[in-house]
C-alpha atoms as a PDB file:
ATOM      1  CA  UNK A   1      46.898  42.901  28.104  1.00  0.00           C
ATOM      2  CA  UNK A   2      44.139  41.984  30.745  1.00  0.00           C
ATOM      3  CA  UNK A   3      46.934  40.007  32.825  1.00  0.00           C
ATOM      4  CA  UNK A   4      49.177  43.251  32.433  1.00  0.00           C
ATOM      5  CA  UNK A   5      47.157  45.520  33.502  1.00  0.00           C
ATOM      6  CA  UNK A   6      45.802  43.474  36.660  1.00  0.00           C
ATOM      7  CA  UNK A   7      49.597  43.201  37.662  1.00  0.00           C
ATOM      8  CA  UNK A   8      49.901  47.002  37.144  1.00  0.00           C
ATOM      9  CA  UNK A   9      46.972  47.854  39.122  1.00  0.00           C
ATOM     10  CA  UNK A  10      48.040  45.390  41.831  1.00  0.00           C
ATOM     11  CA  UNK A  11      50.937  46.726  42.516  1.00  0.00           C
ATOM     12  CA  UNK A  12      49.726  50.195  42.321  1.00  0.00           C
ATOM     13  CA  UNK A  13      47.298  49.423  45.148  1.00  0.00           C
ATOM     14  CA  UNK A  14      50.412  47.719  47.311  1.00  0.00           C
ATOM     15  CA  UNK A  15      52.021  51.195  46.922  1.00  0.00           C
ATOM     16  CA  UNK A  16      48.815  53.241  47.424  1.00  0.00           C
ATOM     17  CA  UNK A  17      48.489  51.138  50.599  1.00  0.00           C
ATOM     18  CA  UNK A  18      51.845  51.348  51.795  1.00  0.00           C
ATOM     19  CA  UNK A  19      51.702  54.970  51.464  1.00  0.00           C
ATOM     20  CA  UNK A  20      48.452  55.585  53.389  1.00  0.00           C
ATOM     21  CA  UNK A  21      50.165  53.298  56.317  1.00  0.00           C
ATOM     22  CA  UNK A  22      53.281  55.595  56.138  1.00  0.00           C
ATOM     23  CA  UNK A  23      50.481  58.784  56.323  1.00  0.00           C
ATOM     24  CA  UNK A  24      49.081  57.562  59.536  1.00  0.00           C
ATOM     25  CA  UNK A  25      52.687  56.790  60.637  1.00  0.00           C
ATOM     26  CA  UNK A  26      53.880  60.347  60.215  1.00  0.00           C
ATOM     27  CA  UNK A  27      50.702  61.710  61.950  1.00  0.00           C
ATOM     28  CA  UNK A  28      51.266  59.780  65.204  1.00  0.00           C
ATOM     29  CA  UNK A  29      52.822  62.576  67.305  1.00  0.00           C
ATOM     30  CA  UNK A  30      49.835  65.071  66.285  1.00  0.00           C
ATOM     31  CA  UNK A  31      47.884  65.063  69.339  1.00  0.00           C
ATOM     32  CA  UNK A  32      44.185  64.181  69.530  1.00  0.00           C
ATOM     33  CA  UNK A  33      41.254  65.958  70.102  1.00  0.00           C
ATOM     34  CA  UNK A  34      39.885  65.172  73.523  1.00  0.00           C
ATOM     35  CA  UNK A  35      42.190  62.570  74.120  1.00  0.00           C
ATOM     36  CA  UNK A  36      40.709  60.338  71.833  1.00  0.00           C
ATOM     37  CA  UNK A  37      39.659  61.789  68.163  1.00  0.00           C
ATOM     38  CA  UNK A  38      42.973  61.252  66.030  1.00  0.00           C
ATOM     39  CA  UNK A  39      43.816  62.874  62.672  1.00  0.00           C
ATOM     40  CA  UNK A  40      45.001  61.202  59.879  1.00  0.00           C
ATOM     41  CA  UNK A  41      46.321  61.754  56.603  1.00  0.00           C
ATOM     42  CA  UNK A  42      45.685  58.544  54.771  1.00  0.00           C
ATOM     43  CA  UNK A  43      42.408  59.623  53.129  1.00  0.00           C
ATOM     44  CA  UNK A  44      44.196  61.947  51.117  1.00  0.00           C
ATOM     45  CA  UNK A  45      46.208  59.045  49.724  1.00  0.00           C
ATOM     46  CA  UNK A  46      42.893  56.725  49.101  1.00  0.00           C
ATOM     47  CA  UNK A  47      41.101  59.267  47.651  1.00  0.00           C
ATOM     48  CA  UNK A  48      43.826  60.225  44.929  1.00  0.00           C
ATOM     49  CA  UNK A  49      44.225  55.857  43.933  1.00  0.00           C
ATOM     50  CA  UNK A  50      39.824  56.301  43.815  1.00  0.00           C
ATOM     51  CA  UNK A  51      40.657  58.974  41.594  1.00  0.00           C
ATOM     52  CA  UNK A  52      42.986  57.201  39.460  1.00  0.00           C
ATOM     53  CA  UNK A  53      41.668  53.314  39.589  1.00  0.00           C
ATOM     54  CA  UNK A  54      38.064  54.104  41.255  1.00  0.00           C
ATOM     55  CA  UNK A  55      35.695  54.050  43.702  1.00  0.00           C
ATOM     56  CA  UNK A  56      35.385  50.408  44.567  1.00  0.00           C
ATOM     57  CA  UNK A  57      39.363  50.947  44.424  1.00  0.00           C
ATOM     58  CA  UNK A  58      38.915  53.605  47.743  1.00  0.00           C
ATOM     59  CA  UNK A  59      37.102  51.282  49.453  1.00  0.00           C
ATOM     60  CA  UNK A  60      39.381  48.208  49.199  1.00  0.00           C
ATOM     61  CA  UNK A  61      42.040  50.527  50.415  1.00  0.00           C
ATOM     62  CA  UNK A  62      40.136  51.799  53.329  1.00  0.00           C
ATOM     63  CA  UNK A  63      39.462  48.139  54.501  1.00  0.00           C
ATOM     64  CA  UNK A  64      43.143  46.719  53.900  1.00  0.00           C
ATOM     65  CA  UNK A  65      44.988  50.204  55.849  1.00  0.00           C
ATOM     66  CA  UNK A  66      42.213  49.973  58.280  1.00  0.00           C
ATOM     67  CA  UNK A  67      43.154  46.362  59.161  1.00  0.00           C
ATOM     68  CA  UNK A  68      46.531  46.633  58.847  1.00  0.00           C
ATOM     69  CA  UNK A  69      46.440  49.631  61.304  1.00  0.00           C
ATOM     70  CA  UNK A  70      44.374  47.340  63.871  1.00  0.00           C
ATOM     71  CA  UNK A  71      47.068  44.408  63.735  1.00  0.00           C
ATOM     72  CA  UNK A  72      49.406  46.853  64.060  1.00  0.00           C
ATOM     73  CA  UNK A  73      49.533  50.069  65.958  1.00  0.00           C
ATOM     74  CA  UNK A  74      46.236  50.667  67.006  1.00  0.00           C
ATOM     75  CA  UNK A  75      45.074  50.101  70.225  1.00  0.00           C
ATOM     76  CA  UNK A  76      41.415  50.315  69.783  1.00  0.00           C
ATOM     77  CA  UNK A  77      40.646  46.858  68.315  1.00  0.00           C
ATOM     78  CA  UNK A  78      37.947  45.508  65.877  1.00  0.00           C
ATOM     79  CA  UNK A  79      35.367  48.785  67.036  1.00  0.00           C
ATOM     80  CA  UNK A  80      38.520  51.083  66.030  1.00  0.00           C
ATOM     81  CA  UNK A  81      39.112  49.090  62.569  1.00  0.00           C
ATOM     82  CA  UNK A  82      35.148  49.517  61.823  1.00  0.00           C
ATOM     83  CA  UNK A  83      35.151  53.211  62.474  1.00  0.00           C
ATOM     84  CA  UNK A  84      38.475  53.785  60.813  1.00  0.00           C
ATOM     85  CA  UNK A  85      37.034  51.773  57.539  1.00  0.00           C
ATOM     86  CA  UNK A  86      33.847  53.192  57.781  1.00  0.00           C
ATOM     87  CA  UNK A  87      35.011  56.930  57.936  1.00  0.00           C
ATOM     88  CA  UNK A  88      37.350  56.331  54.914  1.00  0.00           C
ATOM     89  CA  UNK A  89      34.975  55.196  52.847  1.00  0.00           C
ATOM     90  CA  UNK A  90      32.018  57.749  54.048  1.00  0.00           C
ATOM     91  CA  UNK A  91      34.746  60.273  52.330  1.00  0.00           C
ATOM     92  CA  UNK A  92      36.900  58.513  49.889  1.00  0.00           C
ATOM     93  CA  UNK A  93      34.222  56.455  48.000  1.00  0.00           C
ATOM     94  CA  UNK A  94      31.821  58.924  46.973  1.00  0.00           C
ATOM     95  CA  UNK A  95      34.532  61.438  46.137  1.00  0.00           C
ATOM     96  CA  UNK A  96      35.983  58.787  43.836  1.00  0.00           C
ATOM     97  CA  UNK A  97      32.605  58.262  42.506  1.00  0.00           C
ATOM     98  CA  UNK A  98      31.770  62.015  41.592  1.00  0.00           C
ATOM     99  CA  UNK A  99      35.135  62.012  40.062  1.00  0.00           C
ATOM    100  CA  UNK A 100      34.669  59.620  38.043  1.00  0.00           C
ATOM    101  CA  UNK A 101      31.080  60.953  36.203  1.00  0.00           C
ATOM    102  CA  UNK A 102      33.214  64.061  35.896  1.00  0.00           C
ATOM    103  CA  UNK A 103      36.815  63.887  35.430  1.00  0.00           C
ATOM    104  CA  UNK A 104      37.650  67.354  35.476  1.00  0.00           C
ATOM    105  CA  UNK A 105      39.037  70.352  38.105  1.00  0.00           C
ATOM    106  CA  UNK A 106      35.238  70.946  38.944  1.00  0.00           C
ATOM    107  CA  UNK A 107      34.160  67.437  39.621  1.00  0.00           C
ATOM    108  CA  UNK A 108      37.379  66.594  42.043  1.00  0.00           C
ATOM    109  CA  UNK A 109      36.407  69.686  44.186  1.00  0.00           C
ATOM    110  CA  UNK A 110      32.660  69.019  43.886  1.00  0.00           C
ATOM    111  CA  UNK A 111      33.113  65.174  44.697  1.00  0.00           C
ATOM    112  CA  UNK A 112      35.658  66.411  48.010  1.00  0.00           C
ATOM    113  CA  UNK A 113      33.266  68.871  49.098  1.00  0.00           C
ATOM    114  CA  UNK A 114      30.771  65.853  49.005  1.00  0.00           C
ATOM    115  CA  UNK A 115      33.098  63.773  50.293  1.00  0.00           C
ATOM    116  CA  UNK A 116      34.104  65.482  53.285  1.00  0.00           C
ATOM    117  CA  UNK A 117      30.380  66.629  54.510  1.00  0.00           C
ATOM    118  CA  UNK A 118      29.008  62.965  53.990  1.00  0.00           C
ATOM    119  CA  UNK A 119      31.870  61.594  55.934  1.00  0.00           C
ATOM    120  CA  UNK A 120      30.968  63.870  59.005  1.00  0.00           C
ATOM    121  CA  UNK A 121      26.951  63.220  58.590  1.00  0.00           C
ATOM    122  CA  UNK A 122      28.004  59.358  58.597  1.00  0.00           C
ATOM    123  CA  UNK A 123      30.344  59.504  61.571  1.00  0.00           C
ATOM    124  CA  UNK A 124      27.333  61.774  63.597  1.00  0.00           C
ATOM    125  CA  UNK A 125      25.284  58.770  62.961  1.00  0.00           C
ATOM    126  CA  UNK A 126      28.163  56.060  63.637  1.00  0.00           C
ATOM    127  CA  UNK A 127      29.604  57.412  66.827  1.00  0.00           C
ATOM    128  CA  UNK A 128      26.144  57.326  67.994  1.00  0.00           C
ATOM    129  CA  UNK A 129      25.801  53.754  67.865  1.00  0.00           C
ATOM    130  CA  UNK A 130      29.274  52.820  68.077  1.00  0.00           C
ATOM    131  CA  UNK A 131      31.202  54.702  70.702  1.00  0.00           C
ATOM    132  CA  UNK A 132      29.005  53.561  73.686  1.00  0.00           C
ATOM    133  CA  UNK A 133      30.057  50.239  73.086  1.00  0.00           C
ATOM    134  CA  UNK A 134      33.594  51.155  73.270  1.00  0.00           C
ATOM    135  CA  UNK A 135      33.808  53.536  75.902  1.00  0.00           C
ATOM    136  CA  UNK A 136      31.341  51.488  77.803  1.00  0.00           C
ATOM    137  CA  UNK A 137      32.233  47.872  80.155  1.00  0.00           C
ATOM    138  CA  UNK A 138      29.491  46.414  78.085  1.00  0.00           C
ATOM    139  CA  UNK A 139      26.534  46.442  80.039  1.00  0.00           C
ATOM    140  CA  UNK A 140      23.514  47.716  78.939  1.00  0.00           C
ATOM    141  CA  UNK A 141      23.533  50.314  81.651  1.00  0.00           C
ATOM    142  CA  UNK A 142      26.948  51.296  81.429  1.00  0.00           C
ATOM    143  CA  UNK A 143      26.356  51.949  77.047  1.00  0.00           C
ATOM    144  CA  UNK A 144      22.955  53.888  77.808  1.00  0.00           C
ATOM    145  CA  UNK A 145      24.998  56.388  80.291  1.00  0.00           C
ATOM    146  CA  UNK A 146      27.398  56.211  77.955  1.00  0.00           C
ATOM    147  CA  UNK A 147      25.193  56.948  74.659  1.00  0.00           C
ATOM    148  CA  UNK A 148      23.951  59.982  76.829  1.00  0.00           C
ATOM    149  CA  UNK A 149      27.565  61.519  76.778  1.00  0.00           C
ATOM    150  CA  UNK A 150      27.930  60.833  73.260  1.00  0.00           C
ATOM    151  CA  UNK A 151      25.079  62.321  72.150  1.00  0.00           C
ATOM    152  CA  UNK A 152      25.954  65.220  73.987  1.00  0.00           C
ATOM    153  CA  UNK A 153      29.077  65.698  71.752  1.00  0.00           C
ATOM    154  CA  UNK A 154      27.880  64.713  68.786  1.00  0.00           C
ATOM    155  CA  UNK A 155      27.870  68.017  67.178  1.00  0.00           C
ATOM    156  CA  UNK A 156      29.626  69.714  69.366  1.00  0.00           C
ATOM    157  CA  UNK A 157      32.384  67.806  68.965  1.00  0.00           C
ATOM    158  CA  UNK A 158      32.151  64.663  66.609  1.00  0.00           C
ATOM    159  CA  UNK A 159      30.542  67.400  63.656  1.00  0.00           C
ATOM    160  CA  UNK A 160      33.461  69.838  63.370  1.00  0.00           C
ATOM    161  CA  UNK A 161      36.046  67.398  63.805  1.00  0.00           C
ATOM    162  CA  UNK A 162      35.256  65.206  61.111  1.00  0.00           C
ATOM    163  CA  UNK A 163      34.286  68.077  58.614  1.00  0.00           C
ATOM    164  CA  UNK A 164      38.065  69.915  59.868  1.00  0.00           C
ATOM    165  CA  UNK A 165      39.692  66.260  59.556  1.00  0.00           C
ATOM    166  CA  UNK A 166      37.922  65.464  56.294  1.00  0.00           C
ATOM    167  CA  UNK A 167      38.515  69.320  55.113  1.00  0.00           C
ATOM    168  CA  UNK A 168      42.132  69.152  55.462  1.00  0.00           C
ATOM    169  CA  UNK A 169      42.137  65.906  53.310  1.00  0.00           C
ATOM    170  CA  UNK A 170      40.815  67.133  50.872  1.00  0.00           C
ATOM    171  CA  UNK A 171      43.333  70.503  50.511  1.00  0.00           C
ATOM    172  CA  UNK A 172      46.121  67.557  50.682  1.00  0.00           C
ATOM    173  CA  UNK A 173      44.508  65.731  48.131  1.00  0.00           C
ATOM    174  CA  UNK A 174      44.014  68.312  45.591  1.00  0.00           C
ATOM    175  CA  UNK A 175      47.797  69.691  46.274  1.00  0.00           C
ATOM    176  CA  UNK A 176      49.014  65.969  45.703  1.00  0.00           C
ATOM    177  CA  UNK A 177      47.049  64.274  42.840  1.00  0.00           C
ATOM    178  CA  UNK A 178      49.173  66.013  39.773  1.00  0.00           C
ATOM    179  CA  UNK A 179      52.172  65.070  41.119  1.00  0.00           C
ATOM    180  CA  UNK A 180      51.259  61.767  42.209  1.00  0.00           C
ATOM    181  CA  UNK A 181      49.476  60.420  39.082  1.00  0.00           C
ATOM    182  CA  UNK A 182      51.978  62.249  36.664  1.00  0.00           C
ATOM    183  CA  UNK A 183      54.740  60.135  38.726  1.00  0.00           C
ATOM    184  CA  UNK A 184      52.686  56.970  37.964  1.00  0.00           C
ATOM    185  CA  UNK A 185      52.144  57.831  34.713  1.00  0.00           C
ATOM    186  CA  UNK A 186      55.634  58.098  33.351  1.00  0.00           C
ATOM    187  CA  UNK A 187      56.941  54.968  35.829  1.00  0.00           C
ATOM    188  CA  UNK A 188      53.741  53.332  33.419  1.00  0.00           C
ATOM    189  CA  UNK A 189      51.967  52.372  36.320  1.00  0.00           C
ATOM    190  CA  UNK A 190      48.740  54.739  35.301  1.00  0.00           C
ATOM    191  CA  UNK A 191      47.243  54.585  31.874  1.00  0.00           C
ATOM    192  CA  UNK A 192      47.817  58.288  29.828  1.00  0.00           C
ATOM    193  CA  UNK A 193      45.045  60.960  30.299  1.00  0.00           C
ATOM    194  CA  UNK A 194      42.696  60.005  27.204  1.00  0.00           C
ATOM    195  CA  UNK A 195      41.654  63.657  26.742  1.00  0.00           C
ATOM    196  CA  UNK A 196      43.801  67.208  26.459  1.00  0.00           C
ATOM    197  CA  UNK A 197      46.259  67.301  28.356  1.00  0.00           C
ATOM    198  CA  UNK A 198      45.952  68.797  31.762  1.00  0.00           C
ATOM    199  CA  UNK A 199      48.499  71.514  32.673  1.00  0.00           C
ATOM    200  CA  UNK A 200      49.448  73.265  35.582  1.00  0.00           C
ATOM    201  CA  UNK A 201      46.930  75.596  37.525  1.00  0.00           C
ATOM    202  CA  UNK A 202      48.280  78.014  39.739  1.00  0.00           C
ATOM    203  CA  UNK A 203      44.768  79.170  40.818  1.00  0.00           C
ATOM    204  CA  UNK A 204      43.666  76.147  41.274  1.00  0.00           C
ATOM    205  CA  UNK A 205      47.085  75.432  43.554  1.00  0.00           C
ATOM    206  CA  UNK A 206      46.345  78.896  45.623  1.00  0.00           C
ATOM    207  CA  UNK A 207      42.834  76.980  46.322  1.00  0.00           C
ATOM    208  CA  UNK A 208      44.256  74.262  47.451  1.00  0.00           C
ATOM    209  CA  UNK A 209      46.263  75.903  49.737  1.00  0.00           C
ATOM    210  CA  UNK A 210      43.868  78.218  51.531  1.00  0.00           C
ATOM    211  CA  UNK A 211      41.622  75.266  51.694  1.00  0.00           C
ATOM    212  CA  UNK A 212      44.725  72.912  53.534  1.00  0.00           C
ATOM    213  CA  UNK A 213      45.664  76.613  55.706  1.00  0.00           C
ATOM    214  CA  UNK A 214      42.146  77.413  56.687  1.00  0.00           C
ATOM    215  CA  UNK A 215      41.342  73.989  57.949  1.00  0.00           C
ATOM    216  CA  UNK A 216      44.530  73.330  59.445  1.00  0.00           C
ATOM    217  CA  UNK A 217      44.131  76.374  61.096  1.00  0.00           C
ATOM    218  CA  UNK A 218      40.689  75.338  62.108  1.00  0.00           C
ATOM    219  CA  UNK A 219      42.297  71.944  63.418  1.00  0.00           C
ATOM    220  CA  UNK A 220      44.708  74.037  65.645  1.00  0.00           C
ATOM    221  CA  UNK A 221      42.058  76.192  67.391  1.00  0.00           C
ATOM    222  CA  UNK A 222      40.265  72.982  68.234  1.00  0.00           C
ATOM    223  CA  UNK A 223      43.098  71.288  69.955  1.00  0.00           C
ATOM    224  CA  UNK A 224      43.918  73.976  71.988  1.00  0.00           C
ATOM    225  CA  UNK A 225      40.006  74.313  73.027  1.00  0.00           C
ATOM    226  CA  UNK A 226      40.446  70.953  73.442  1.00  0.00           C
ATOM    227  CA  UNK A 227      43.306  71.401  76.166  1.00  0.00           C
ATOM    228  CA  UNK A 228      41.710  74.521  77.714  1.00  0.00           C
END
């Protein structure tokens, strides 16, 4: 049984992986933010597999799509693969972790909301020591100028677009998770709810919704500020 289900939870992860890659594939002609701040959708993905398998599950698969993206498509090298990784985890791993003290409607939108605020706190902190490097040639001079412009956007900039990135996420995540782990479930890749089972919410759909509309929305307003 232990062998079984190590080979079913493998190969859930492969597919979990696969589709976060495919997520950050389709969001490649969504223009950034400045030039530079990307969205992407695969947090959505990694959050529902924490959901299902985990938190130490979310932050595997934040490491392996993170790495996979650097060897890949990304142009931004190791300091891109450490801010990717650490941003998925700052949201996916302590969503997962709520989640999984309370497994109910409740506890997936209170471990989100977590999720998505302690992602943007983390990536204030992270683009301030970070991104200097990165936009800088290196020298000590050239990151303390630089550290000055960061900190200038910092929450201006780096705030509302991780909370709107994270925000949208999290709408995604709570539209897909029935679907996805019901799929799993009868393909017996996902063990059977142990408790009642769950069935369909349309109020708790609406939510979702208005919560993936008003931060999409939100998204839109900041691009085109963005290109004013």
């Amino acid at each position: 049984m232990k062998e079984k289900f190590s080979v079913r939870y493998l190969a859930c992860m492969g597919m979990f992986a696969a589709l976060a890659y495919v997520a950050v594939l389709l969001a490649k002609p969504i223009p950034d933010v400045e030039g530079f701040l990307s969205y992407e959708p695969k947090d959505a993905v990694i959050v529902i597999a924490g959901f299902i398998f985990g938190p130490v599950s979310s932050a595997i698969l934040s490491l392996l799509v993170s790495f996979i993206e650097m060897l890949t498509i990304s142009n931004t090298g190791p300091w891109g693969f450490l801010m990717n990784t650490l941003a998925s985890c700052a949201f996916t791993v302590p969503a997962a972790w709520i989640y999984s003290k309370k497994r109910s409607m409740s506890g997936a939108i209170l471990g989100l909301g977590v999720g998505v605020v302690f992602m943007a706190v983390c990536m204030v902190v992270w683009n301030y020591i970070v991104t200097p490097y990165y936009m800088s040639t290196g020298t000590l001079t050239d990151v303390a100028e630089k550290r000055k412009d960061v900190s200038s956007m910092l929450v201006s900039l780096f705030l509302p677009f991780n909370l709107i990135k994270g925000g949208i996420n999290a709408g995604l995540s709570m539209l897909l998770y029935k679907p996805v782990v019901g799929a799993l479930r009868r393909m017996g890749l996902a063990a059977p709810s142990g408790g009642k089972k769950s069935r369909f919410s349309p109020s708790f759909t609406v939510f979702a919704l208005l919560v993936l509309a008003t931060f999409v929305l939100l998204f839109l307003v900041m691009l085109n500020v963005s290109r004013g």
